[in-house]
C-alpha atoms as a PDB file:
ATOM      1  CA  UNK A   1     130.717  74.741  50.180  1.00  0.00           C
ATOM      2  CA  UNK A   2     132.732  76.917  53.252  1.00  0.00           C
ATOM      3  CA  UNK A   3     132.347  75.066  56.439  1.00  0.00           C
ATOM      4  CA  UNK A   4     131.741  76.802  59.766  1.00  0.00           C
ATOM      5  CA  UNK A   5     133.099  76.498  62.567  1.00  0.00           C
ATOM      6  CA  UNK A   6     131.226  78.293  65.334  1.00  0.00           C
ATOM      7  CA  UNK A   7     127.531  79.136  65.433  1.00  0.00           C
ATOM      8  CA  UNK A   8     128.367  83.112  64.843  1.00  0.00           C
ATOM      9  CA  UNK A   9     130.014  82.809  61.292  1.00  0.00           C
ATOM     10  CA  UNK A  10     127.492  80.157  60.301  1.00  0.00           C
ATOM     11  CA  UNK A  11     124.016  83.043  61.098  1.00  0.00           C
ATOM     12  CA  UNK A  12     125.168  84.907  58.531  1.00  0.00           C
ATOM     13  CA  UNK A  13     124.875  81.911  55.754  1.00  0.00           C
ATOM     14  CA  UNK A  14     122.111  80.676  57.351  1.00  0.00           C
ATOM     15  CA  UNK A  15     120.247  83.914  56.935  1.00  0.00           C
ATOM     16  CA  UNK A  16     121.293  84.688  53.284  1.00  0.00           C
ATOM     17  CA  UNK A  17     119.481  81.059  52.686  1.00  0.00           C
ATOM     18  CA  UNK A  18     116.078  82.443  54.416  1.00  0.00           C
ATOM     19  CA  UNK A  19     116.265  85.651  52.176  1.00  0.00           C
ATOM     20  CA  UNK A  20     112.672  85.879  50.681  1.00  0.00           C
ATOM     21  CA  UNK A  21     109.925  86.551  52.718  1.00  0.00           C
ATOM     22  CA  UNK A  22     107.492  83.955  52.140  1.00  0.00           C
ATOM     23  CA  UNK A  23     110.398  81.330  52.621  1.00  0.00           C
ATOM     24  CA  UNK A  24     110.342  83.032  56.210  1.00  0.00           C
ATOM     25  CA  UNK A  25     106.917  82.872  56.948  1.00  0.00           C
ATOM     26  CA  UNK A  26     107.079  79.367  55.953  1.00  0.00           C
ATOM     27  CA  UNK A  27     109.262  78.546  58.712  1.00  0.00           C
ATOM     28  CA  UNK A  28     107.341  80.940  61.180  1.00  0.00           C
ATOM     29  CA  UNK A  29     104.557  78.607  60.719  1.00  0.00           C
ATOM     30  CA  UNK A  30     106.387  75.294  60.733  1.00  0.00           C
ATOM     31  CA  UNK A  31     108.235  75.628  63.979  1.00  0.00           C
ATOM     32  CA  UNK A  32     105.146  77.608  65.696  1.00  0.00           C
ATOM     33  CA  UNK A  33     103.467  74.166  64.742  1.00  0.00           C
ATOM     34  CA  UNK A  34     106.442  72.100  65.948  1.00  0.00           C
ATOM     35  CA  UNK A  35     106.587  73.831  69.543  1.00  0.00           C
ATOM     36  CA  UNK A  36     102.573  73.553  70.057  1.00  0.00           C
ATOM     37  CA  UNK A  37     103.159  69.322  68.617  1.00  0.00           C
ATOM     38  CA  UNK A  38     105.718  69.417  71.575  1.00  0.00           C
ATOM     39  CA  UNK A  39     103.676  70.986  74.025  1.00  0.00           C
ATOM     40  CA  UNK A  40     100.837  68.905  73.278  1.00  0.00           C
ATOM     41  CA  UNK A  41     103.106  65.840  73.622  1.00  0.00           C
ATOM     42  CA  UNK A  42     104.618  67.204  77.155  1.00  0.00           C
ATOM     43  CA  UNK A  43     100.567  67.413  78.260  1.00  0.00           C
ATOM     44  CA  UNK A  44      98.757  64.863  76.342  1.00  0.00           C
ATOM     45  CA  UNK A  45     100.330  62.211  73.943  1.00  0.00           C
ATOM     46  CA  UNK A  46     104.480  61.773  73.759  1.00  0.00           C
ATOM     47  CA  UNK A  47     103.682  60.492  70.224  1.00  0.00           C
ATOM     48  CA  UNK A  48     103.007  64.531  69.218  1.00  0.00           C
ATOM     49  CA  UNK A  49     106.816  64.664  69.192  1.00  0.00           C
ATOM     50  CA  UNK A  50     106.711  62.803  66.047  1.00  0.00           C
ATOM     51  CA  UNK A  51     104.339  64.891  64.418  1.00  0.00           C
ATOM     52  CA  UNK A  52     106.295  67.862  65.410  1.00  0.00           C
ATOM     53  CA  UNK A  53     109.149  67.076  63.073  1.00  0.00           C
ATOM     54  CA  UNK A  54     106.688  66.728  60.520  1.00  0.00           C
ATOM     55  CA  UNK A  55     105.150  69.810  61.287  1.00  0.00           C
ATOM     56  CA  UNK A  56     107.994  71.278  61.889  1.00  0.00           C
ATOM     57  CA  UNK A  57     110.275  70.489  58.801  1.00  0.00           C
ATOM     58  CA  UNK A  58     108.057  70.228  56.304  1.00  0.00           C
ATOM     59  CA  UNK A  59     106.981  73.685  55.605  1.00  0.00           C
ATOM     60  CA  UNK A  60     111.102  74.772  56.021  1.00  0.00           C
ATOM     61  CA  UNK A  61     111.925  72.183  53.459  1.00  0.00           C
ATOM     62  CA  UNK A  62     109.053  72.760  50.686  1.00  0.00           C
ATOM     63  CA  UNK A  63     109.796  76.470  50.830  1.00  0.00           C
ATOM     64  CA  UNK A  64     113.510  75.713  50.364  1.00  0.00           C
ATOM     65  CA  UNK A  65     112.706  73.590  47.286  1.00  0.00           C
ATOM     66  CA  UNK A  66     109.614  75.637  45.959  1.00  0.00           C
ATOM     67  CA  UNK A  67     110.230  79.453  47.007  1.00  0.00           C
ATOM     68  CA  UNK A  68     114.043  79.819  47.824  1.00  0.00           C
ATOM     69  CA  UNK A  69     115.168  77.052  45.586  1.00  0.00           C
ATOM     70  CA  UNK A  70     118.219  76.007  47.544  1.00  0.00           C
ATOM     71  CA  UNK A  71     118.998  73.308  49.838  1.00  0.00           C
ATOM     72  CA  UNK A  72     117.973  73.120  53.597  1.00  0.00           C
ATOM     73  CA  UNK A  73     120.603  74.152  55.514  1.00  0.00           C
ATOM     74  CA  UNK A  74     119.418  71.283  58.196  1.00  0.00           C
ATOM     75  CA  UNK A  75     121.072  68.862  55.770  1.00  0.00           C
ATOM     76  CA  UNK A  76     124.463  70.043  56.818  1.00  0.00           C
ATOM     77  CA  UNK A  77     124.346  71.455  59.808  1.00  0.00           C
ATOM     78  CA  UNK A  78     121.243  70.067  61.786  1.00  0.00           C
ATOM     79  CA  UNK A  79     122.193  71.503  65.353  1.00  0.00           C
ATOM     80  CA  UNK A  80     122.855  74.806  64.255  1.00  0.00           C
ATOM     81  CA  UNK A  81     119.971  74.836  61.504  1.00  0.00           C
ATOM     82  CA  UNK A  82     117.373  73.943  64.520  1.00  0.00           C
ATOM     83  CA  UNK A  83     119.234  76.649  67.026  1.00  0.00           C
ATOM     84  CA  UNK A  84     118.748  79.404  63.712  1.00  0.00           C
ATOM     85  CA  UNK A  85     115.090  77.748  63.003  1.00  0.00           C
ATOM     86  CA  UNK A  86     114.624  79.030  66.522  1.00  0.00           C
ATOM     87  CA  UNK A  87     116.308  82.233  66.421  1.00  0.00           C
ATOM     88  CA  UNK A  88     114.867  83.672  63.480  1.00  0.00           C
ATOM     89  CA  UNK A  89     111.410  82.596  64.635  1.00  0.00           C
ATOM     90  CA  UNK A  90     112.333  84.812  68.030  1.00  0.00           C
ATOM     91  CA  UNK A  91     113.576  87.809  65.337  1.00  0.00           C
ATOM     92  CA  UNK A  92     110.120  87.312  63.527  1.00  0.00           C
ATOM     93  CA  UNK A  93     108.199  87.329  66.222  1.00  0.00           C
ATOM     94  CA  UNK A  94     109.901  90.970  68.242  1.00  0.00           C
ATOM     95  CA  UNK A  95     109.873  92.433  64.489  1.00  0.00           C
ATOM     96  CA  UNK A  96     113.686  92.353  63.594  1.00  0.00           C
ATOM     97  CA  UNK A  97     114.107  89.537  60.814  1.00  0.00           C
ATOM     98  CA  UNK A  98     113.792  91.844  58.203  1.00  0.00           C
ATOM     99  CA  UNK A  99     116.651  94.143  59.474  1.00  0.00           C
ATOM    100  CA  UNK A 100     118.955  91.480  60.042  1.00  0.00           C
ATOM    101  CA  UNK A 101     118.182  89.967  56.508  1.00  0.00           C
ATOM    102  CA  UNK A 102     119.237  92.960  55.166  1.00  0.00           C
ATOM    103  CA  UNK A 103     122.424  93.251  57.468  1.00  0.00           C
ATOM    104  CA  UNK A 104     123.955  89.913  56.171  1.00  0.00           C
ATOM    105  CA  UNK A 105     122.523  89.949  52.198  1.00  0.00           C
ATOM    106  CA  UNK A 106     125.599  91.124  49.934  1.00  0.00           C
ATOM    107  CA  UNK A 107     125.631  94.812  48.515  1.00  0.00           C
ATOM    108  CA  UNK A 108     125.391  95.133  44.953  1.00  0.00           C
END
């Protein structure tokens, strides 16, 4: 496996791992639940937080293992994995995932 060394040659991977749709959705949903867990724990119950990793990781990981059928990338890189979790939620939700999916998937 090629190891990265800065957070700009490690998108690229990271978003040729997330390259089906549904696998992307998946994670849409899982860190929108994460950040309302975390919110909720900020105004009502600090104990949230630990749902939110639940929340959170658990729709990434099944659609890794059931839709994309490769490993989570948080198992190697956790920092950057949450920091592209985050970004590519930000893409999905202004509309330009899809164009920079197709940016970084190989040619044929």
């Amino acid at each position: 496996m090629k190891t990265y060394q800065t957070f700009a040659d490690f998108w690229p991977h990271y978003v040729r791992e997330h390259s089906l749709l549904l696998t992307r959705q998946f994670h849409f949903v899982g860190t929108l639940l994460a950040l309302v867990c975390v919110t909720g724990a900020v105004i009502f119950d600090w104990r949230l937080v630990l749902v939110a990793f639940v929340a959170g990781y658990g729709p990434a990981w099944i659609s890794h293992f059931l839709i994309e059928k490769n490993r989570p990338a948080t198992f190697t890189y956790p920092v950057w994995s949450l920091l592209a979790d985050f970004r590519m939620f930000w893409f999905m939700l202004t509309g330009r995932m899809t164009a920079e999916v197709t940016r970084h998937l190989p040619t044929a």
